[in-house]
Each structure stands twice: as structure tokens, then as C-alpha cells.
C-alpha atoms as a PDB file:
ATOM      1  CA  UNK A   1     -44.939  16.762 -12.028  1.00  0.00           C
ATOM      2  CA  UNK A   2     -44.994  14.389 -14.829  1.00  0.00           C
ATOM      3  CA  UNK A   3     -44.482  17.263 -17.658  1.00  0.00           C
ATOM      4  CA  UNK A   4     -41.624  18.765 -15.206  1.00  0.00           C
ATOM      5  CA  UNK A   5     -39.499  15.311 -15.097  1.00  0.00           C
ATOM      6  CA  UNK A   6     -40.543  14.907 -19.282  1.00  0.00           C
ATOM      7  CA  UNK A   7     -38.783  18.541 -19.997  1.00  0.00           C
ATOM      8  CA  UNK A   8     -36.272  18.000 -18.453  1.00  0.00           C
ATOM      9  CA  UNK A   9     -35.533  14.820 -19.665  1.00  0.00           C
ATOM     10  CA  UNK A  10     -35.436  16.390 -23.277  1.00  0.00           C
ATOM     11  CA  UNK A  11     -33.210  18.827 -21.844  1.00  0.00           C
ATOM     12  CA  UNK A  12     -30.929  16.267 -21.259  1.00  0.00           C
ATOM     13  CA  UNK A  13     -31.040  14.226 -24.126  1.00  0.00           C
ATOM     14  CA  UNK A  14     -30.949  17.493 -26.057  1.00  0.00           C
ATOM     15  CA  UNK A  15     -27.742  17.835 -24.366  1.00  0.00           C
ATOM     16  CA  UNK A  16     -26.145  14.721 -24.639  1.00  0.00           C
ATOM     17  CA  UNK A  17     -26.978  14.563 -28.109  1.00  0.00           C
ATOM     18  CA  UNK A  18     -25.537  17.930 -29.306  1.00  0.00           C
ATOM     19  CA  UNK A  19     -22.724  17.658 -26.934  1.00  0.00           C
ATOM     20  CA  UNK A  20     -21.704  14.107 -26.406  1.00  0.00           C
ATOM     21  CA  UNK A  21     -22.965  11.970 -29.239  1.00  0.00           C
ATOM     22  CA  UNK A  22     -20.445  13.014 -32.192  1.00  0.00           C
ATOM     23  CA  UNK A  23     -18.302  11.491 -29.975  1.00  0.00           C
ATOM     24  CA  UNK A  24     -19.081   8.023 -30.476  1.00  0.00           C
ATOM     25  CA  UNK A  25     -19.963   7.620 -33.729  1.00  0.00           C
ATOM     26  CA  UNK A  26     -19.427   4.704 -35.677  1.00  0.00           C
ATOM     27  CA  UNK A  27     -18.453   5.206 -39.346  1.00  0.00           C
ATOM     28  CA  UNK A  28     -20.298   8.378 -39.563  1.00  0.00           C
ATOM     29  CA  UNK A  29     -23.361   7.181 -38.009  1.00  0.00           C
ATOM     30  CA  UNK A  30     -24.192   8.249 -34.348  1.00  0.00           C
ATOM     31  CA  UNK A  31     -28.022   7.247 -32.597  1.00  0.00           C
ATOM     32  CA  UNK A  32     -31.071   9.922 -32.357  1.00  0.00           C
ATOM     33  CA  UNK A  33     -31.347   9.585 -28.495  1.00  0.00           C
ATOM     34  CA  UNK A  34     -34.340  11.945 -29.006  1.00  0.00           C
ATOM     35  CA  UNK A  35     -35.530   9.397 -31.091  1.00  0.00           C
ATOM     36  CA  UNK A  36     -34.939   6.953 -28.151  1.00  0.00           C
ATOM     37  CA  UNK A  37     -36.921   9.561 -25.927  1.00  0.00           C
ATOM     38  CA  UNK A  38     -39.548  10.159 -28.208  1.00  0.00           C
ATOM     39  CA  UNK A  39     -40.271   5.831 -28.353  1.00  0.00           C
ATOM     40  CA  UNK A  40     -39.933   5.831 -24.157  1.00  0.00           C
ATOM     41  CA  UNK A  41     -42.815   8.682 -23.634  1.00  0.00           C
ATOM     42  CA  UNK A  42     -45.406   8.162 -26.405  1.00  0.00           C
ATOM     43  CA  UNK A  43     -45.691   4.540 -26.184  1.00  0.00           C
ATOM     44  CA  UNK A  44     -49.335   3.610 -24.855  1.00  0.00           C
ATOM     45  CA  UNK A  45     -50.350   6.670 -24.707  1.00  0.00           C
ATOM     46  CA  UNK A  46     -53.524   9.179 -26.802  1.00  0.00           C
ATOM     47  CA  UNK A  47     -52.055   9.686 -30.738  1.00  0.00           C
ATOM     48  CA  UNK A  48     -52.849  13.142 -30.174  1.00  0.00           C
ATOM     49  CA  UNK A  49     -50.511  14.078 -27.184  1.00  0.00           C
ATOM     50  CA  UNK A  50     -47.981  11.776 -29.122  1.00  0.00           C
ATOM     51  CA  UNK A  51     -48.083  14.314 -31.719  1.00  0.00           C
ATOM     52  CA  UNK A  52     -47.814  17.165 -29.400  1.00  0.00           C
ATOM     53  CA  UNK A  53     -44.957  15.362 -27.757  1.00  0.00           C
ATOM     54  CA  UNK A  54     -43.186  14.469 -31.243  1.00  0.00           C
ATOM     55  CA  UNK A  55     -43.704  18.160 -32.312  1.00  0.00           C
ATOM     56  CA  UNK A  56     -42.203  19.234 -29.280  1.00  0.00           C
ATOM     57  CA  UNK A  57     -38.967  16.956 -29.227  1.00  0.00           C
ATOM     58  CA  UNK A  58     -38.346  17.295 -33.100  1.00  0.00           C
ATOM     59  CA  UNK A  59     -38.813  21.330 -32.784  1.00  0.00           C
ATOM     60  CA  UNK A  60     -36.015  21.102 -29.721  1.00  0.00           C
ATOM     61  CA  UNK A  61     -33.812  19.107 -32.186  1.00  0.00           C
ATOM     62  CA  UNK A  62     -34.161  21.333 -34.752  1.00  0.00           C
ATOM     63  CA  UNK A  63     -33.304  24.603 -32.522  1.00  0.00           C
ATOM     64  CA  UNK A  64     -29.654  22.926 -33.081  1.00  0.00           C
ATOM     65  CA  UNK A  65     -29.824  23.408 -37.209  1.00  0.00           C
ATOM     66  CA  UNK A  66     -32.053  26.439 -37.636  1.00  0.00           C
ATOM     67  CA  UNK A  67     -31.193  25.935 -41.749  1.00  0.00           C
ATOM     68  CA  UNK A  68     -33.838  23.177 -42.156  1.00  0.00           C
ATOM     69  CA  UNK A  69     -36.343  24.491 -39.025  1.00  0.00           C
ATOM     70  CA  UNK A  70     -39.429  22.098 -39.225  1.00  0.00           C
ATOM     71  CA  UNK A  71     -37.911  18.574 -40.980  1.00  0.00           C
ATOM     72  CA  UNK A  72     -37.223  17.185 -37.528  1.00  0.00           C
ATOM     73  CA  UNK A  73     -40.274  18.586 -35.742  1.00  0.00           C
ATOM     74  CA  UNK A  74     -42.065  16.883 -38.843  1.00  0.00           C
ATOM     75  CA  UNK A  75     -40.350  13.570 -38.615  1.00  0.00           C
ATOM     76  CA  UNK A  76     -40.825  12.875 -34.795  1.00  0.00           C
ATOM     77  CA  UNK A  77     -44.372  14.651 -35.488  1.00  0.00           C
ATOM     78  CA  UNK A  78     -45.565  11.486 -37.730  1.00  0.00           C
ATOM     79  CA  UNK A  79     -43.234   9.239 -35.331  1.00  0.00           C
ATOM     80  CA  UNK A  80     -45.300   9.974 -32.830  1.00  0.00           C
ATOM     81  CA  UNK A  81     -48.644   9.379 -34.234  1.00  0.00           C
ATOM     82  CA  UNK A  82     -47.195   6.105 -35.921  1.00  0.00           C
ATOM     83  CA  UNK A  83     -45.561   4.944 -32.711  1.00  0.00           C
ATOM     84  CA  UNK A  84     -48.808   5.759 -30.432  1.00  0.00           C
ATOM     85  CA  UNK A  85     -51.066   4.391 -33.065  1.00  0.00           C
ATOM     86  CA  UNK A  86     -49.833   1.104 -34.198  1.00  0.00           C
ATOM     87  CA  UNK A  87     -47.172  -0.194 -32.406  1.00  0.00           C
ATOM     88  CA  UNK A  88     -49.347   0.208 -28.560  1.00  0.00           C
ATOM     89  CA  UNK A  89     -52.247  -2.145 -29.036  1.00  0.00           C
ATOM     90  CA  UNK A  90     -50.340  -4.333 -31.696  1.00  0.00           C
ATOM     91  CA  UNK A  91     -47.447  -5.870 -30.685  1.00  0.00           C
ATOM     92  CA  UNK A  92     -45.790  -7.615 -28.282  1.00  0.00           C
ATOM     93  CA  UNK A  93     -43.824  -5.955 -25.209  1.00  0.00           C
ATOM     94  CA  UNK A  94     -40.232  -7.785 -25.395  1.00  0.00           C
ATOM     95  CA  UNK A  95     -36.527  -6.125 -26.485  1.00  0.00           C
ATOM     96  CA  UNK A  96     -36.473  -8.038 -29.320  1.00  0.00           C
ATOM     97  CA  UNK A  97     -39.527  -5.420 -30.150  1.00  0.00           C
ATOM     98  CA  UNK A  98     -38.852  -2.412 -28.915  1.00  0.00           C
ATOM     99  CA  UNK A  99     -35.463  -2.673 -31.391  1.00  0.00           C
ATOM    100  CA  UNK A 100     -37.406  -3.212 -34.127  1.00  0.00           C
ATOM    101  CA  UNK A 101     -39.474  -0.268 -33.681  1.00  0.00           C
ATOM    102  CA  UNK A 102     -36.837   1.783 -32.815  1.00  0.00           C
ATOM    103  CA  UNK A 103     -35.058   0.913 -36.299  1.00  0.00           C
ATOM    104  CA  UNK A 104     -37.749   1.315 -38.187  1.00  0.00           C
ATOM    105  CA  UNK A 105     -38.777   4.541 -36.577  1.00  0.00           C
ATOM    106  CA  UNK A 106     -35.353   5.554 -36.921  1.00  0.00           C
ATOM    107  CA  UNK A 107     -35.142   4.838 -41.171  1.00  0.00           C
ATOM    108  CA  UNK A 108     -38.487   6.290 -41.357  1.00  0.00           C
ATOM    109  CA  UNK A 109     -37.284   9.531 -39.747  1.00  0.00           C
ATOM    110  CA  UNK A 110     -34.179   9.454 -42.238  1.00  0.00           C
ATOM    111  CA  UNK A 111     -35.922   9.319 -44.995  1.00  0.00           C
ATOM    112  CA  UNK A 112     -38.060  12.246 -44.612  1.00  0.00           C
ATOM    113  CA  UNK A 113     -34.909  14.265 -43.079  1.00  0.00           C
ATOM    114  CA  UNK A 114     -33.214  12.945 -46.428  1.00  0.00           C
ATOM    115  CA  UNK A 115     -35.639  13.691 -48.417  1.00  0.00           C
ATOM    116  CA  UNK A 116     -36.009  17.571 -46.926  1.00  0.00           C
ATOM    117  CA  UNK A 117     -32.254  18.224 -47.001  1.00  0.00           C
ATOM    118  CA  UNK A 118     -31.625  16.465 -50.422  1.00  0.00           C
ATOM    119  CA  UNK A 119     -34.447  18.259 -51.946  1.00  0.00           C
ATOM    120  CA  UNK A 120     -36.328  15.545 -52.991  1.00  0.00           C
ATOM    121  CA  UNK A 121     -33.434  13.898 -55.216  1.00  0.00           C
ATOM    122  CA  UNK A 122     -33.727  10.142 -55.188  1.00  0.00           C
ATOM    123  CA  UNK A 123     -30.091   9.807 -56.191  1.00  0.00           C
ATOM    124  CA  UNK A 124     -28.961  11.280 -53.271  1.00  0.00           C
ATOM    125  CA  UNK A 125     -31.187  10.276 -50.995  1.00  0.00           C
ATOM    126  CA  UNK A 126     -30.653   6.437 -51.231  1.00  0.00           C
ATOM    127  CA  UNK A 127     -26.521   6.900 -51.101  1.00  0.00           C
ATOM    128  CA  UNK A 128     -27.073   8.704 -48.235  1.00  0.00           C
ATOM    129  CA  UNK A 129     -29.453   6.003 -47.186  1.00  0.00           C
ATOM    130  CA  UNK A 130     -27.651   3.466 -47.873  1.00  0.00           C
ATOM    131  CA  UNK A 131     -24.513   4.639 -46.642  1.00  0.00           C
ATOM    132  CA  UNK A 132     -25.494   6.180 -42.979  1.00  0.00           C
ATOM    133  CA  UNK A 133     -28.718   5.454 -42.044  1.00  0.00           C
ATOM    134  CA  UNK A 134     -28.920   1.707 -41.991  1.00  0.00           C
ATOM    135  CA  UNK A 135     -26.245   2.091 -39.656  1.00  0.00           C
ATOM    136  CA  UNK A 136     -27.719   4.842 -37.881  1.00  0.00           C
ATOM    137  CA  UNK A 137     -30.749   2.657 -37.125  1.00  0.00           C
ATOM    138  CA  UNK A 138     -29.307   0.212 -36.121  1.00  0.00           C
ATOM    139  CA  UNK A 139     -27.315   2.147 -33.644  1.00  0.00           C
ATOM    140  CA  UNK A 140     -30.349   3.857 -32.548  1.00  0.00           C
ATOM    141  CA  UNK A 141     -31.886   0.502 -31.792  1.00  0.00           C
ATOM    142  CA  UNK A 142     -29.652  -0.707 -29.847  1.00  0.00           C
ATOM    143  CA  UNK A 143     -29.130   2.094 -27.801  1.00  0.00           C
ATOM    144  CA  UNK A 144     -33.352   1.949 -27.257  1.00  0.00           C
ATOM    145  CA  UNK A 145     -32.930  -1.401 -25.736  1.00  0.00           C
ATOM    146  CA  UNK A 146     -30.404  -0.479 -23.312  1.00  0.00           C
ATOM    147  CA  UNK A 147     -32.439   2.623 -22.414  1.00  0.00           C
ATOM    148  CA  UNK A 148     -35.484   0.481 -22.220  1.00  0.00           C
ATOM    149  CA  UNK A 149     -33.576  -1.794 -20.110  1.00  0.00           C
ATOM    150  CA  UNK A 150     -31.895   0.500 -17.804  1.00  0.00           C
ATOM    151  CA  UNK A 151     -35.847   2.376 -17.121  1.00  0.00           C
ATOM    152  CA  UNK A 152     -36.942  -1.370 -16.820  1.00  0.00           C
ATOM    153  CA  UNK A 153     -34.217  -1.858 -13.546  1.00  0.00           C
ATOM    154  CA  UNK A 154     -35.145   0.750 -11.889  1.00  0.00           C
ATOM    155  CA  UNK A 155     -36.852   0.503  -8.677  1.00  0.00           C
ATOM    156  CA  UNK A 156     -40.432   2.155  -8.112  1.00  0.00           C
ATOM    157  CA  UNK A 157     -40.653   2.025 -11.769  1.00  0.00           C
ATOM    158  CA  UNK A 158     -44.251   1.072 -12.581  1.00  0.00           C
ATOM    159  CA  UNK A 159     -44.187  -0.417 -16.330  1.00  0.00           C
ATOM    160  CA  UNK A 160     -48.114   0.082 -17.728  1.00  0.00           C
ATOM    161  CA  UNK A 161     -49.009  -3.467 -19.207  1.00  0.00           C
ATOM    162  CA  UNK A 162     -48.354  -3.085 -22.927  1.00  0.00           C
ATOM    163  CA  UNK A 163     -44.808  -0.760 -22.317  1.00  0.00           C
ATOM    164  CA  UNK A 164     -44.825   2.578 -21.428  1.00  0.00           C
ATOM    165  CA  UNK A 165     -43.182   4.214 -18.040  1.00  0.00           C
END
């Protein structure tokens, strides 16, 4: 039951963020709500099935831009691992947390999508930095906490000690 409801969660996400995000933007920057979903299921759990999980939700991204098939699945690949890994056992379980991760997940997984699509230039990779993905994290972040939030209201919802639903 638990890998029907997480499928079709990225369904949905997948959705909303091909479909409905680009509508929001903010100066060219819009959040990675599969980032947002990737934080939400791999927190507390195995590094391994994070990875799976990461693999899975960048791959399902990436069916959206088959030109660069693989930087995404890569990106929420390590994401995972690095979520599931350090920040489970190591820090604390507040908002004030979670949006840190979440923005720091988010620039990590801009600058290996920058440096895959920019080929590696540095030039271009820290404009582009510089000029949409601080934004974009932050954006991301913030989104995270509401999500976190909103799963945090709702009743039934059993909330393992150190985070994870």
C-alpha cells in the first residue's frame, strides 16, 4: 500500500510541476516540488532505498526533457543518499530545519544540473547560479515547509521521531 500512495504521489507532483508550476514563477525561478517530495519520503529512512527512491523521482523528472536523460535522475540520486545519510540522525526536527535542507538540497541539485547542461563551463554555470538558483532554493524551501506543515496537520498522520511520514 505504501509504494501505491508513494507513486502516485510522484504522479502528482510530476503533474503539478510540468503543468502548474511555470505558472508561478518568480523572476524566472519556480520550486522543484519533486525536490520537496524527494525530502518528505527519504527522510529517516535506509540510504539505499533513498537512492532507489531519488533514482526513481529524478528519472520521472527527466521523462519531461529527454535532451539531458540522466542529470536529474543523478541529482536526486546523490540527494537521496545525502538526505538519508546525514541529515536523519544529525539534526534537529523543526521548520527552521527542514528549510535549510531543502535549500541546500535544492543548490546542490543546481549545480550538478548546471554543470551537465552548461557542459562543465564555470562561466556559465555561476551566472546561471547566481542569477536563478539562489532564488530557486529559496523558493523550494519555502514551499518544503508548507508541505511539511500541511503533512504535519493532518489527522492520523503518524510523524516517526526524527521526521519522516
Amino acid at each position: 500500500m505504501y509504494l501505491f500512495r508513494m507513486m502516485a504521489a510522484a504522479v502528482i507532483v510530476f503533474i503539478m510541476q510540468t503543468t502548474f508550476v511555470h505558472r508561478i514563477n518568480i523572476a524566472g525561478a519556480a520550486p522543484d516540488l519533486v525536490l520537496v517530495l524527494l525530502a518528505v519520503l527519504v527522510l529517516d529512512r535506509k540510504p539505499l532505498l533513498a537512492v532507489i527512491i531519488g533514482f526513481s523521482l529524478g528519472f520521472l523528472q527527466d521523462l519531461g526533457n529527454a535532451s539531458y536523460l540522466g542529470m536529474n535522475a543523478l541529482a536526486k540520486s546523490l540527494l537521496g543518499y545525502g538526505i538519508s545519510r546525514f541529515a536523519s540522525g544529525y539534526f534537529p526536527d523543526s521548520a527552521l530545519f527542514r528549510g535549510l535542507l531543502l535549500f541546500l538540497a535544492a543548490l546542490a541539485s543546481d549545480i550538478v544540473v548546471l554543470n551537465i547542461t552548461a557542459s562543465f563551463n564555470p562561466g556559465d554555470v555561476l551566472l546561471s547560479f547566481f542569477r536563478y538558483s539562489l532564488l530557486s532554493a529559496l523558493y523550494t524551501a519555502v514551499a518544503g515547509i508548507l508541505v511539511f506543515g500541511v503533512l504535519g496537520l493532518l489527522p492520523g498522520r503518524v510523524v516517526r521521531p526524527r521526521g519522516g511520514y
